[in-house]
Protein backbone atom coordinates (compact mmCIF):
# COMPACT_ATOMS: atom_id res chain seq x y z
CA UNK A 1 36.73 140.45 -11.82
CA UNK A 2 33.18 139.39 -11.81
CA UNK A 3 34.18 135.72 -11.14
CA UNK A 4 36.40 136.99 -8.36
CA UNK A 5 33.33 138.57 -6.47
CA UNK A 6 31.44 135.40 -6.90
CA UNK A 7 33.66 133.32 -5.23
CA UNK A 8 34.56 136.04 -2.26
CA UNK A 9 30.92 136.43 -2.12
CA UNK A 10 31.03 132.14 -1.32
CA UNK A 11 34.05 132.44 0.79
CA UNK A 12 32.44 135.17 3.09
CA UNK A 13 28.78 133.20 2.61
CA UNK A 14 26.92 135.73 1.45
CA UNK A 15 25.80 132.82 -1.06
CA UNK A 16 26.34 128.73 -0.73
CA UNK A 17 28.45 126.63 -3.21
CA UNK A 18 25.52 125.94 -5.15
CA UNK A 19 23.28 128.99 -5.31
CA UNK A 20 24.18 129.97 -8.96
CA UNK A 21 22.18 126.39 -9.71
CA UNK A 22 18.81 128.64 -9.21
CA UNK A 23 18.54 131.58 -10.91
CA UNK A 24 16.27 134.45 -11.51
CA UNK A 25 16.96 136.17 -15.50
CA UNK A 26 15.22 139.92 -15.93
CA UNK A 27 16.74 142.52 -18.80
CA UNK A 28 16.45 146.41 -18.02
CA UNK A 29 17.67 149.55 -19.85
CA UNK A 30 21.01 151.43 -19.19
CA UNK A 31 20.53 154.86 -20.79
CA UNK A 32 23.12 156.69 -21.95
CA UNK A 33 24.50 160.15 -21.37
CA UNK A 34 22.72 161.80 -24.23
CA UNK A 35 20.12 164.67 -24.49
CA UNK A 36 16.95 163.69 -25.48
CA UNK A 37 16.88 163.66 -29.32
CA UNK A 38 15.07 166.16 -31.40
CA UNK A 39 15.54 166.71 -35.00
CA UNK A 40 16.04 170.32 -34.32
CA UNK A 41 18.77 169.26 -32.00
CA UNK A 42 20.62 166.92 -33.88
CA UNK A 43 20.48 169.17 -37.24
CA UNK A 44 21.92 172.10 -35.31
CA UNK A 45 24.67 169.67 -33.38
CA UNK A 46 25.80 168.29 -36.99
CA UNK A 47 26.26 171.84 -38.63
CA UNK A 48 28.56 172.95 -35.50
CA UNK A 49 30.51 169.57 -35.80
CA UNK A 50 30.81 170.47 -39.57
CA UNK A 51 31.76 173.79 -39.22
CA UNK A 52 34.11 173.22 -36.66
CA UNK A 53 35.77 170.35 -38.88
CA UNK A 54 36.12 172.57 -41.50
CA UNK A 55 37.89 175.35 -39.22
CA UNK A 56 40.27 172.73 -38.49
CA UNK A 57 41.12 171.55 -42.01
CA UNK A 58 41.53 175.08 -42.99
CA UNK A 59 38.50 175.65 -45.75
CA UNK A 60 37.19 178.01 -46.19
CA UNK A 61 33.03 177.30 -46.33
CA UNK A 62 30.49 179.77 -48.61
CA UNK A 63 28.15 180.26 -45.31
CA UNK A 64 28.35 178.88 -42.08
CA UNK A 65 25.06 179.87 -40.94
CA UNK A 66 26.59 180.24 -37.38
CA UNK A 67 23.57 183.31 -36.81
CA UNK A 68 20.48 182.18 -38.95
CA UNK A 69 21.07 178.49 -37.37
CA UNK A 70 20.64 178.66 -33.91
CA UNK A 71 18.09 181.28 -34.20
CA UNK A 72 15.91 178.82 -36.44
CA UNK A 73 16.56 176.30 -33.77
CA UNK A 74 15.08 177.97 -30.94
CA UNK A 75 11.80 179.27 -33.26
CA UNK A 76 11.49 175.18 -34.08
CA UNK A 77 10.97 174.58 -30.23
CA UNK A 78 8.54 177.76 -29.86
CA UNK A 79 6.40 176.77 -32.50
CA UNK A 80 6.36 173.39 -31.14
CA UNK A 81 5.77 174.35 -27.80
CA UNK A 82 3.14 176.62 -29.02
CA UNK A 83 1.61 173.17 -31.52
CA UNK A 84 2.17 175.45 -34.36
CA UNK A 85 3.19 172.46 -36.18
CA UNK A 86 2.97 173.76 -39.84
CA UNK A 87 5.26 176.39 -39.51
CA UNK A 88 7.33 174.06 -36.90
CA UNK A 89 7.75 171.62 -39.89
CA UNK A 90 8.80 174.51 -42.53
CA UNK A 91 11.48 176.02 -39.68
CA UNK A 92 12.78 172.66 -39.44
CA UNK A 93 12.83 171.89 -43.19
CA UNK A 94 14.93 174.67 -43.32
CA UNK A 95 17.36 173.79 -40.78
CA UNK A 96 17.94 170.63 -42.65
CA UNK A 97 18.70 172.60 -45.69
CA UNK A 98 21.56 174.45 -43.88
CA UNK A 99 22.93 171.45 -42.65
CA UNK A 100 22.80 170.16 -45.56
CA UNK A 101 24.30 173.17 -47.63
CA UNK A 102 27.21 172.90 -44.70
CA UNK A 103 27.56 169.19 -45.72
CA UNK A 104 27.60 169.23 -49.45
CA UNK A 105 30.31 172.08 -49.14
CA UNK A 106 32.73 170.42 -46.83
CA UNK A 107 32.47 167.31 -49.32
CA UNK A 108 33.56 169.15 -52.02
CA UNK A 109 36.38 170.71 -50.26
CA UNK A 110 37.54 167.26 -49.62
CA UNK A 111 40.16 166.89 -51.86
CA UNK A 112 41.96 169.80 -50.18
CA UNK A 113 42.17 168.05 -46.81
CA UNK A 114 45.92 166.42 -46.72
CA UNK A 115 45.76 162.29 -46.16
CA UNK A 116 45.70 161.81 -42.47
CA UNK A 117 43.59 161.05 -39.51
CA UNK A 118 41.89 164.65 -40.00
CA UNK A 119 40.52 163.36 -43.52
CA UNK A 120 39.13 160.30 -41.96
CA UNK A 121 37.98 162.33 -39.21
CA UNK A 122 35.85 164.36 -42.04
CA UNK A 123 34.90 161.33 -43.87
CA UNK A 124 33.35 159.32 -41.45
CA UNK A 125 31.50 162.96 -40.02
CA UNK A 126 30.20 163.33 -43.61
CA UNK A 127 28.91 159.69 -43.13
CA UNK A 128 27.28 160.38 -40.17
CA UNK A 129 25.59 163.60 -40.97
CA UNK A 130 24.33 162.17 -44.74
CA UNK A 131 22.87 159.53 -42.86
CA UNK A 132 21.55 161.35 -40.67
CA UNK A 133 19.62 163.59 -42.95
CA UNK A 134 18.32 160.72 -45.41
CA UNK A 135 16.94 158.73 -42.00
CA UNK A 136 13.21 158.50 -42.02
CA UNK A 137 10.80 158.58 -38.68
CA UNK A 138 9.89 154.86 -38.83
CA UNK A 139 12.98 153.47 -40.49
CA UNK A 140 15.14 151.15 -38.87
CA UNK A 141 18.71 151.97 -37.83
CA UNK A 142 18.33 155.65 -36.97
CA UNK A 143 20.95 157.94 -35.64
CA UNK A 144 19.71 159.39 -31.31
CA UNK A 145 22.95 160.86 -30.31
CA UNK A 146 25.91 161.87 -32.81
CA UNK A 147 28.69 160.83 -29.79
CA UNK A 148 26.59 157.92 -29.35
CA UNK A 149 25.41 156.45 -32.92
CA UNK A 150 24.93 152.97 -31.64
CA UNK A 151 22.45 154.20 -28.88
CA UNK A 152 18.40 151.93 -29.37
CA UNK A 153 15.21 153.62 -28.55
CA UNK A 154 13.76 151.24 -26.02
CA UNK A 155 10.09 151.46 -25.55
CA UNK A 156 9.31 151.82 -21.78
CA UNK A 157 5.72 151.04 -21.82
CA UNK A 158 5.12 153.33 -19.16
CA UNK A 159 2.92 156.69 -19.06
CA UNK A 160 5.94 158.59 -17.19
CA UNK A 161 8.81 157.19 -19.35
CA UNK A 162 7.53 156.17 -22.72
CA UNK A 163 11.03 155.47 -24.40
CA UNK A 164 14.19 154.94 -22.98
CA UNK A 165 17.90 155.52 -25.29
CA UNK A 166 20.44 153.17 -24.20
CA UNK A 167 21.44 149.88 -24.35
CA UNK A 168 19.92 146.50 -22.79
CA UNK A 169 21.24 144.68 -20.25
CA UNK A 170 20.56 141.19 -19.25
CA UNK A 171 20.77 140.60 -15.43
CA UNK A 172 21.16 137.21 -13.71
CA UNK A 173 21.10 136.59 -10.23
CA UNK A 174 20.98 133.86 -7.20
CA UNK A 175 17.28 133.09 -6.71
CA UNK A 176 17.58 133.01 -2.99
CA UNK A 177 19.88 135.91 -1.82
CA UNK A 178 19.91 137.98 -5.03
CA UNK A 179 23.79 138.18 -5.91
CA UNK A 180 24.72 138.85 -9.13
CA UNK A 181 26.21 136.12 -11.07
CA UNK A 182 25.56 137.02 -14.89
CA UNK A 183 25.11 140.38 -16.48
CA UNK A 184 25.86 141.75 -20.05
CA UNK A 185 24.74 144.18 -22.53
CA UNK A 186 22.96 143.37 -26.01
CA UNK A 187 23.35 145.92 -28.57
CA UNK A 188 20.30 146.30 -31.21
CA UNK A 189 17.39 145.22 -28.46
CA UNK A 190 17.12 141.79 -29.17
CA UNK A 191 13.85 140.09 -27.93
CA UNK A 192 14.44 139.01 -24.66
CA UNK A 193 14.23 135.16 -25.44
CA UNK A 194 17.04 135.28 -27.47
CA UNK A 195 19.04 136.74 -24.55
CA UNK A 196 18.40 134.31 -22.28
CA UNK A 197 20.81 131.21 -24.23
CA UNK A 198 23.84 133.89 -23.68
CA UNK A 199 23.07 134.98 -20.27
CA UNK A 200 22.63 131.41 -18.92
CA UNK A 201 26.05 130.62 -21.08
CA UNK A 202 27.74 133.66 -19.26
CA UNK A 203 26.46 132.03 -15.82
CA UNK A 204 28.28 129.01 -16.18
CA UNK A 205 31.28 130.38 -17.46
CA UNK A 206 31.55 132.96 -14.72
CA UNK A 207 30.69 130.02 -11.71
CA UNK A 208 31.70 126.54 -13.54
CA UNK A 209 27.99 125.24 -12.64
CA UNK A 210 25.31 125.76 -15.31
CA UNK A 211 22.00 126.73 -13.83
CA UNK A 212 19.56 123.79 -13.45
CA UNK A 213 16.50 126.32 -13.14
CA UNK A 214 16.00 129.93 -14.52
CA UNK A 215 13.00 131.72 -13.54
CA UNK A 216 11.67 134.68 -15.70
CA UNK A 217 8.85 137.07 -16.51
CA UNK A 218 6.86 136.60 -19.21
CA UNK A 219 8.94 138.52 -21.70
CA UNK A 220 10.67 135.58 -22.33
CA UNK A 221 8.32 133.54 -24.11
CA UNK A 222 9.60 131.85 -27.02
CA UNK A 223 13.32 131.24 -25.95
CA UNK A 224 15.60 129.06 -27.46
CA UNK A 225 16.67 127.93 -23.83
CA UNK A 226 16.82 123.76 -24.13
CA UNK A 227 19.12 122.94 -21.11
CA UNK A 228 17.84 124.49 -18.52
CA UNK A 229 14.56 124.61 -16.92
CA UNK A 230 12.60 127.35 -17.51
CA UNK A 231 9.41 127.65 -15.46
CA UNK A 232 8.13 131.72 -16.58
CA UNK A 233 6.01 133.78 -14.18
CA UNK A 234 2.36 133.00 -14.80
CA UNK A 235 2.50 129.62 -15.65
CA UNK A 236 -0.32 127.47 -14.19
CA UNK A 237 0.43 123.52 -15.41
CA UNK A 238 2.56 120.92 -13.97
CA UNK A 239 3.83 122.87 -10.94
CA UNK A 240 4.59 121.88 -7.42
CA UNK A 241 4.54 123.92 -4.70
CA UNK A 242 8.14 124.53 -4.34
CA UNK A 243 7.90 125.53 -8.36
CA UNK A 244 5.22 127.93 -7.42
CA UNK A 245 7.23 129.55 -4.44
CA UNK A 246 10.23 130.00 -7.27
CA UNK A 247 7.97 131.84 -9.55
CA UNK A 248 6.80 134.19 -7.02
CA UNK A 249 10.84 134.19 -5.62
CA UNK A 250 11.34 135.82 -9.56
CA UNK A 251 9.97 139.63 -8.62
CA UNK A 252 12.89 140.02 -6.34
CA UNK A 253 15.14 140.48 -8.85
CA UNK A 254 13.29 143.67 -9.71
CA UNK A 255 14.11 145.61 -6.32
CA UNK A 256 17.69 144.09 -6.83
CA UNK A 257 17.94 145.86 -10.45
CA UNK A 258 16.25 149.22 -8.36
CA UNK A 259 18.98 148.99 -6.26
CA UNK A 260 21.60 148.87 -9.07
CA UNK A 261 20.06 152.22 -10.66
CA UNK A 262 19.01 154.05 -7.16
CA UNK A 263 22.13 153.02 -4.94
CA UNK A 264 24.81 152.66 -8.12
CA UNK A 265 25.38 154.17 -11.35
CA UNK A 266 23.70 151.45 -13.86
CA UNK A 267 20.90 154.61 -14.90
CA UNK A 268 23.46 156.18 -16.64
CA UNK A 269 26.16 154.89 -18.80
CA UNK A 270 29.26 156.78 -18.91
CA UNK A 271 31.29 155.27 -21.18
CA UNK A 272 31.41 155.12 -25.14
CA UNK A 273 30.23 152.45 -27.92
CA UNK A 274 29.18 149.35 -27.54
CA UNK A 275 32.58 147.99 -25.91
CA UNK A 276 31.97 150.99 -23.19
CA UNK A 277 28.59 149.38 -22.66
CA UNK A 278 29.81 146.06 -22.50
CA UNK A 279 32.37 146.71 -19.73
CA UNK A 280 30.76 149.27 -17.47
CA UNK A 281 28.09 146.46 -17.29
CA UNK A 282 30.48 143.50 -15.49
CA UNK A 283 31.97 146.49 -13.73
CA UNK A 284 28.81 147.66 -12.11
CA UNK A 285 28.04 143.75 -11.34
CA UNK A 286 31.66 144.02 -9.34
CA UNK A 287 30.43 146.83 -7.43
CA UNK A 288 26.83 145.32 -6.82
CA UNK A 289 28.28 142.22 -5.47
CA UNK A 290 31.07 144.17 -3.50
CA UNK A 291 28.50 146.49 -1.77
CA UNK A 292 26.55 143.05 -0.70
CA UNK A 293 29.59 141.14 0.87
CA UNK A 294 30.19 144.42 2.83
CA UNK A 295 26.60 144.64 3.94
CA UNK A 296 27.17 141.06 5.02
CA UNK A 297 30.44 141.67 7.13
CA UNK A 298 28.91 144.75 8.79
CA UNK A 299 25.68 142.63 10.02
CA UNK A 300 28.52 139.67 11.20
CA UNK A 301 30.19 142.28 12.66
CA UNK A 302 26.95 144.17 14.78
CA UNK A 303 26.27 140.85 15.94
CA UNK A 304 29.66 140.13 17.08
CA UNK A 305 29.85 143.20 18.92
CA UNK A 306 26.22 142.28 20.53
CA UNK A 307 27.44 139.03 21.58
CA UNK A 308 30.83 140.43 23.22
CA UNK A 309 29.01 143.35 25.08
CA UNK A 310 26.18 141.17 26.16
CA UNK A 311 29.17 138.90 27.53
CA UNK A 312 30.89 141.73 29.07
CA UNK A 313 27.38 142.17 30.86
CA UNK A 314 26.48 139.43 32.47
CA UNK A 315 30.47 139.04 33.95
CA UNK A 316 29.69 142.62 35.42
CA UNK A 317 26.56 141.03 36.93
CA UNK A 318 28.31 137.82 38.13
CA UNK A 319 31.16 139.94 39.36
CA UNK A 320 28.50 142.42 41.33
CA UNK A 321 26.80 139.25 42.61
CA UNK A 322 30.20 137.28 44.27
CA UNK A 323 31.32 141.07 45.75
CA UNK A 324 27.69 141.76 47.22
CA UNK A 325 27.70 138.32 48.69
């Protein structure tokens, strides 16, 4: 589908035969639809997924703690809110222990569970929630969103938005008129450097040309890039003007990847797993490209219409002018 936009986007000449030879590489952040994750949260979450396994698979648990739970849950975020921390910390320590209680007594119920997709259902939950409880604050690996296990925390570097929980996404587009010919997710947030071999291989599969130049920040130092050139923004040796004017062409990729998040949908991921990810990716580079061919048209179009009505004018004129005379 992607390739198919490319080459309407050519046919309607929005871009020239050989604009995907000059290309400008960035990576942003496509969140996903998940709350933001506190322990509290999660803890809480896994106990009513537990519970509510167990329901189905008809066992009967010692204690559900479906009132002392969600009481302790909201007396976590007061004590936090009020930077109680101390007793924050015990409250939540406690939490854990419920889920945990919940956990250990659903596992040893297992036997009773009949072979069958509810069992694995139950298994893999168990997996989840045991390593969920046994994760540690700077381990590697750790569990955001129970839905969404494969979700990264992505710092942001920003004072507004210090992390970000999604997935990265590598976006490559036509240096001159900013049409999207290369985008795809990378699970695990991978340096950026070792994105860009994949992306540029992407490029040329998508257009049959590979890219003879590939401008990018400075986040990509240290790539593994060998067949392509690969001048990065703030470079200062052995450039020629027309170099220069390509590094300072790069930042327009970043309103192009604004558009994608303000105009379209790419600040929120819909879809599940990393396959979800993957597809809603080269789907929202369809629509990006789409909504620029029709931009296109409608500016051929105004200009037709200007053309035919300043026509129309001047024949009224001429035809005013022979009837006066």
């Amino acid at each position: 589908m992607l390739t198919q936009t490319i080459h309407a986007g050519q046919k309607s000449g929005v871009i020239g035969a050989g604009s995907a030879k000059r290309v400008a590489v960035d990576t942003t952040v496509m969140e996903k639809n998940i709350a933001h994750p506190t322990d509290a949260r999660l803890y809480e979450r896994a106990r009513e997924q537990l519970v509510e396994l167990a329901q189905e698979a008809g066992v009967d648990l010692r204690q559900s703690y479906a009132r002392l739970a969600p009481r302790l849950t909201l007396q976590v975020s007061r004590y936090a809110h009020a930077k109680q921390f101390k007793r924050m910390r015990k409250a939540l320590k406690k939490l854990k222990g419920y889920t945990g209680r919940v956990m250990r007594d659903l596992r040893r119920h297992l036997d009773d569970i009949p072979e069958g997709g509810l069992r694995d259902r139950v298994i893999a939950k168990l997996a989840l929630v045991s390593q969920l409880l046994h994760q540690q604050p700077k381990g590697s690996d750790k569990i955001y969103a129970l839905h969404e296990p494969e979700v990264d925390c992505i710092s942001k570097g920003k004072a507004r938005v210090r992390y970000e929980f999604g997935c990265k996404v590598s976006v490559a587009t036509t240096l001159d008129e900013g049409f999207v010919v290369g985008m795809r997710s990378f699970p695990s947030n991978p340096y950026d450097g070792h994105t860009l071999k994949e992306t540029l291989g992407q490029v040329e599969v998508l257009t049959d040309q590979r890219p003879d130049l590939a401008v990018v920040d400075r986040g990509y130092r240290g790539h593994d890039e060998d067949k392509t050139r690969v001048p990065i923004s703030g470079s200062r040796r052995g450039l020629t003007p027309k170099l220069i004017a390509d590094i300072r062409r790069r930042s327009a990729i970043e309103a192009e990847i604004g558009h994608m998040k303000t105009d379209g949908r790419l600040s929120r991921c819909p879809l599940k797993g990393t396959i979800g990810d993957a597809l809603f990716a080269v789907l929202y580079a369809c629509g990006h490209n789409i909504r620029k061919i029709l931009a296109h048209l409608r500016a051929w179009l105004a200009r037709m219409i200007a053309a035919l009505w300043a026509a129309q004018q001047m024949r009224n004129v001429r035809c005013q002018a022979v009837t006066t005379a």
